[in-house]
C-alpha atoms as a PDB file:
ATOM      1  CA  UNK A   1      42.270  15.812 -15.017  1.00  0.00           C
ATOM      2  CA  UNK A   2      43.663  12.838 -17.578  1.00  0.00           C
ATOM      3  CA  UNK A   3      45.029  10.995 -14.786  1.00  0.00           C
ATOM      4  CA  UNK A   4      41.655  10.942 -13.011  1.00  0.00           C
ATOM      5  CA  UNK A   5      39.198   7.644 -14.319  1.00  0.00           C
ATOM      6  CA  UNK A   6      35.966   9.372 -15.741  1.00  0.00           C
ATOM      7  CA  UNK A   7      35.798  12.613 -14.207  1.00  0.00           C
ATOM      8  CA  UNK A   8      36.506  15.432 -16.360  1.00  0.00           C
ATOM      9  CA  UNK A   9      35.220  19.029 -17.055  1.00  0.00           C
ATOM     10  CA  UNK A  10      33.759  18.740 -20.980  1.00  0.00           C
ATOM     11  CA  UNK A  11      30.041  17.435 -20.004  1.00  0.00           C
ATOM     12  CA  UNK A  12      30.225  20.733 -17.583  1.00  0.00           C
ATOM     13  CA  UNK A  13      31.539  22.785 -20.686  1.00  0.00           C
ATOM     14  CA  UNK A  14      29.207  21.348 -22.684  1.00  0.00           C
ATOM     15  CA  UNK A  15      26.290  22.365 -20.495  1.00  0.00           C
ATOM     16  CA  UNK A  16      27.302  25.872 -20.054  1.00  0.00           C
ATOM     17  CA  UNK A  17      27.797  26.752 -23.663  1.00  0.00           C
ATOM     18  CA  UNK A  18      24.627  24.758 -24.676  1.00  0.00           C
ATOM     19  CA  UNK A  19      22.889  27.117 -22.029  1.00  0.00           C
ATOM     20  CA  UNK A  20      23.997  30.312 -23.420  1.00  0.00           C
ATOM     21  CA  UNK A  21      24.959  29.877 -27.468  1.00  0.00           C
ATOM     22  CA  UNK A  22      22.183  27.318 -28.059  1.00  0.00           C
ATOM     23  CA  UNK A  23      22.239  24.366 -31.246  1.00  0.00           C
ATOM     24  CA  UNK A  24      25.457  26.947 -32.475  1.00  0.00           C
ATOM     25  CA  UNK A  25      27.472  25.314 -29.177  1.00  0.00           C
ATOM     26  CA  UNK A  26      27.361  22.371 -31.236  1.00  0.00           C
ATOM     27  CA  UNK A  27      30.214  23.505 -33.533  1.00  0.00           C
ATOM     28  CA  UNK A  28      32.547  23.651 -30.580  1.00  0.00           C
ATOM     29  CA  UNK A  29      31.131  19.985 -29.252  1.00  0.00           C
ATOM     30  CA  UNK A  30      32.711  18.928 -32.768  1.00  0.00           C
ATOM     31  CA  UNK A  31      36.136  20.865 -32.868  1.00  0.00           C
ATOM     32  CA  UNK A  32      36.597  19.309 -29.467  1.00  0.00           C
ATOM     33  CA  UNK A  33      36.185  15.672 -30.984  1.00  0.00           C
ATOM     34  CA  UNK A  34      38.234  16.711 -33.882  1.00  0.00           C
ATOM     35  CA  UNK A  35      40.968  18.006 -31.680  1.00  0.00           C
ATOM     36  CA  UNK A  36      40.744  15.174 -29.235  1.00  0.00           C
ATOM     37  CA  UNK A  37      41.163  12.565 -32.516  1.00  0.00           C
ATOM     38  CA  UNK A  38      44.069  14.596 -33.640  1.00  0.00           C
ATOM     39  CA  UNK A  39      45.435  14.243 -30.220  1.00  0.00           C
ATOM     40  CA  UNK A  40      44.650  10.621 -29.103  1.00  0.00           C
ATOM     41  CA  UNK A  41      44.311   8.900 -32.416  1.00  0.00           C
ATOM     42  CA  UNK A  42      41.036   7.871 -34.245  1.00  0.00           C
ATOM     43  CA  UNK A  43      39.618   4.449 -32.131  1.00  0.00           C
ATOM     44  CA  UNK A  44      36.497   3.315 -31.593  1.00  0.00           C
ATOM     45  CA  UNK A  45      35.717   6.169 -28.976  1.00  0.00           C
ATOM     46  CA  UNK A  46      35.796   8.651 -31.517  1.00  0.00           C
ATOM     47  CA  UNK A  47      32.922   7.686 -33.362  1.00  0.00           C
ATOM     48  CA  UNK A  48      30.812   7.582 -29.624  1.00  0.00           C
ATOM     49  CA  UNK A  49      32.041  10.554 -29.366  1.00  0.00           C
ATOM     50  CA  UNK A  50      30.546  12.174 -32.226  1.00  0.00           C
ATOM     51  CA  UNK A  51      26.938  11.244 -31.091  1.00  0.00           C
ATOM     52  CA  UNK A  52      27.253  11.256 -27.512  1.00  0.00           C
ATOM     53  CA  UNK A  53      28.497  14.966 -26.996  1.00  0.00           C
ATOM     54  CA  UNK A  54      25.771  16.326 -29.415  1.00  0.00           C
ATOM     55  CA  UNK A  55      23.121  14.141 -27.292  1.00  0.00           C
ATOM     56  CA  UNK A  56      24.181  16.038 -24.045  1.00  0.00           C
ATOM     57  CA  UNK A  57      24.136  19.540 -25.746  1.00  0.00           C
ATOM     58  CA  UNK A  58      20.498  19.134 -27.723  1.00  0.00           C
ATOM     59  CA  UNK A  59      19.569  17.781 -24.349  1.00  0.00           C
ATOM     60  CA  UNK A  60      20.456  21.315 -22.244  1.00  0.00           C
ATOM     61  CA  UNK A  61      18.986  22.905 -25.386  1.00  0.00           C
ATOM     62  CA  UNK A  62      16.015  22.135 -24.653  1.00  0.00           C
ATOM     63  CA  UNK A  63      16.406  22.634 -20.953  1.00  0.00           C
ATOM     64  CA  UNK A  64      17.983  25.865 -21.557  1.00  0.00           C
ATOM     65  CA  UNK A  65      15.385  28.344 -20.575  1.00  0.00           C
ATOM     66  CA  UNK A  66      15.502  27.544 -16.747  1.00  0.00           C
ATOM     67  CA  UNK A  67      18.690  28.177 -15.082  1.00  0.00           C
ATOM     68  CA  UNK A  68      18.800  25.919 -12.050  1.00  0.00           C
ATOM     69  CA  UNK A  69      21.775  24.378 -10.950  1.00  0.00           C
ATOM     70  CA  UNK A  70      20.353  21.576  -9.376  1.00  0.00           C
ATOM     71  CA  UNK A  71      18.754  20.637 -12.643  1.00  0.00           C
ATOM     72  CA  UNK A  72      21.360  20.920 -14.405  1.00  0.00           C
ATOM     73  CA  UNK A  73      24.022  18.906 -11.679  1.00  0.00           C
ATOM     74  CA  UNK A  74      21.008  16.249 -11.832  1.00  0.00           C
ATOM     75  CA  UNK A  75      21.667  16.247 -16.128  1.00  0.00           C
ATOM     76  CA  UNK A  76      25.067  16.127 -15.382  1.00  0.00           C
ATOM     77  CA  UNK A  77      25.180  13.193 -12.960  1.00  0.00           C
ATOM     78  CA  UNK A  78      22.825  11.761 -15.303  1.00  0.00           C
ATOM     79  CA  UNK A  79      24.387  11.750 -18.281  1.00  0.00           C
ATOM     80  CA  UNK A  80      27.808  10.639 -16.522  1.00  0.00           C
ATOM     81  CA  UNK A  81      26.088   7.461 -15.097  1.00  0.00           C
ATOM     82  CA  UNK A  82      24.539   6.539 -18.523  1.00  0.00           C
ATOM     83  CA  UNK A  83      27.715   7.611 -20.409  1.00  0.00           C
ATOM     84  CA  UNK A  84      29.012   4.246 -20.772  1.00  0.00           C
ATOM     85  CA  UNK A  85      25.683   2.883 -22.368  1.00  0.00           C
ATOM     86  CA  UNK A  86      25.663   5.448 -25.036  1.00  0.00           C
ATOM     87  CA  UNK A  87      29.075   4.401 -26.017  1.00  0.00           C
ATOM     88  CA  UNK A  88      28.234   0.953 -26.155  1.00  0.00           C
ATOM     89  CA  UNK A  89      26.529   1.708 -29.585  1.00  0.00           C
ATOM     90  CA  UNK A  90      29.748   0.907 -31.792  1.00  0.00           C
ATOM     91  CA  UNK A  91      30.114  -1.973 -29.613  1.00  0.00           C
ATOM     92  CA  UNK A  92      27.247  -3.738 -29.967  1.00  0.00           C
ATOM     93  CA  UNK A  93      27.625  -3.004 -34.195  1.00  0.00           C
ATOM     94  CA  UNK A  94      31.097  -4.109 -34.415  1.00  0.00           C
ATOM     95  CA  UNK A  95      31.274  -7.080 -31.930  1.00  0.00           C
ATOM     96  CA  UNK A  96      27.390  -7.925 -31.527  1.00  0.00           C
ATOM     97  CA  UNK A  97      25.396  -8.339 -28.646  1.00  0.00           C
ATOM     98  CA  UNK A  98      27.238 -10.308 -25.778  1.00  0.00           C
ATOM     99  CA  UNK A  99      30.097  -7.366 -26.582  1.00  0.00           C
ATOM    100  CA  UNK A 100      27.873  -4.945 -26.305  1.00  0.00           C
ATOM    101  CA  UNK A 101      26.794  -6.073 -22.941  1.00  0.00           C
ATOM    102  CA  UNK A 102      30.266  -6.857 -21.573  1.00  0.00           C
ATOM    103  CA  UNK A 103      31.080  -3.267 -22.631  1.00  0.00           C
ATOM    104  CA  UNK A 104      28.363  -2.128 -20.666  1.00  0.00           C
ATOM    105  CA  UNK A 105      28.805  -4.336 -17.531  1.00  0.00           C
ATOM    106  CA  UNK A 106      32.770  -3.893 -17.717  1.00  0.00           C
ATOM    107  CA  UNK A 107      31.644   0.490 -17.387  1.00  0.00           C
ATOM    108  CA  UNK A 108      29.919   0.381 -14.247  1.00  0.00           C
ATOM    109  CA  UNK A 109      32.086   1.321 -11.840  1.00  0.00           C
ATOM    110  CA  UNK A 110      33.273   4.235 -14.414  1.00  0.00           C
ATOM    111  CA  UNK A 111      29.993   5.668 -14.974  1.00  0.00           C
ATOM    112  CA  UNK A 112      29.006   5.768 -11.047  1.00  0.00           C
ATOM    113  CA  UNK A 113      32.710   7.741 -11.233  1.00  0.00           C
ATOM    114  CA  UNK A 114      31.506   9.562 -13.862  1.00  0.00           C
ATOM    115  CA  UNK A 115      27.991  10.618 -12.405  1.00  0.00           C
ATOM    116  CA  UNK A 116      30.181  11.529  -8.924  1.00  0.00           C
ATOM    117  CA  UNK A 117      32.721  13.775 -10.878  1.00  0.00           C
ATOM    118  CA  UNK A 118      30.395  15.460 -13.222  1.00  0.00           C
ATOM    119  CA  UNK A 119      27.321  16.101 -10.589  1.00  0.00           C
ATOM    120  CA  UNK A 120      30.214  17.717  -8.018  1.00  0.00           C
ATOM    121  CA  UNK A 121      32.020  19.857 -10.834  1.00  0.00           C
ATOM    122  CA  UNK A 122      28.768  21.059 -11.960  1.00  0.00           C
ATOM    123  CA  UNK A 123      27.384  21.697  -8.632  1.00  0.00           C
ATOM    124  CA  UNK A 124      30.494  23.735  -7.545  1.00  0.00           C
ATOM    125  CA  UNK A 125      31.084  25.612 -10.873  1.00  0.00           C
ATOM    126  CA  UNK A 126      27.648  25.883 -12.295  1.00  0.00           C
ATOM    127  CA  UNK A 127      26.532  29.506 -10.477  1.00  0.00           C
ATOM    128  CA  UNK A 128      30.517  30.781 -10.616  1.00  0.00           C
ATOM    129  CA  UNK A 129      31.191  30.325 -14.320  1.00  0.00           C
ATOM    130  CA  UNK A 130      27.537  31.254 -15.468  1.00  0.00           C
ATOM    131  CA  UNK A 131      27.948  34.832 -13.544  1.00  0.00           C
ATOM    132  CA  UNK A 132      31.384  35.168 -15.140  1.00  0.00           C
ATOM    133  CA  UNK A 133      30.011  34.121 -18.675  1.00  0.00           C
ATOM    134  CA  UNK A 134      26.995  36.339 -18.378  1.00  0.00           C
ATOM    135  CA  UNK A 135      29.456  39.718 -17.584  1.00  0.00           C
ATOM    136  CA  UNK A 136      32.036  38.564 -20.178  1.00  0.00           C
ATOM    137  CA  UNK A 137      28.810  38.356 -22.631  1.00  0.00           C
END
């Protein structure tokens, strides 16, 4: 799913581990970043990425008692739409304010791709890959 701007199945991943394994998911939030760096190179994204990832999973944590998954495609769209913001962070240290913002602005049309990709990939694999967790389990 490279090839395809912003949409992408991790912040689904994410919310189905988080779900089932709880604050211990977060181990496998950070071997992805660490295989991802070793992959793509260490940039500025990898330090968002560090922070943003654990945000989504202590975020189903605490959601993870109800298993709805129109709650969690709303989380999921969520997150995607605001995903850009919450990697503005390095931005706005490293370049200051007006970068910060142009990094935000510059997003937009990412993170609306973003919230569309992740809301439809969770809706569609949310009930599928829970049932087939819960039997491998």
């Amino acid at each position: 799913m490279a090839s395809l701007p912003n949409i992408e199945l991790v912040s689904f991943l994410i919310i189905i581990t988080a779900r089932k394994f709880g604050v211990s998911s977060l181990l496998s939030v950070y071997i992805f970043v660490g295989l991802e760096a070793l992959t793509y190179g260490l940039a500025e994204w990898v330090i968002s990425y560090l922070y943003i990832w654990a945000v989504l999973c202590l975020a189903v944590c605490i959601l993870r008692k109800i298993d709805s998954c129109i709650l969690f495609t709303l989380v999921s769209g969520i997150f995607g739409l605001l995903f850009g913001t919450l990697c503005s962070v390095p931005s706005f240290i490293m370049g200051g304010f007006g970068y910060g913002i142009s990094w935000i602005i510059r997003g937009i049309p990412y993170d609306f791709l973003h919230c569309f990709g992740n809301s439809l990939l969770t809706f569609l694999l949310y009930k599928p890959l829970t049932r087939a967790l819960d039997k491998a389990i």
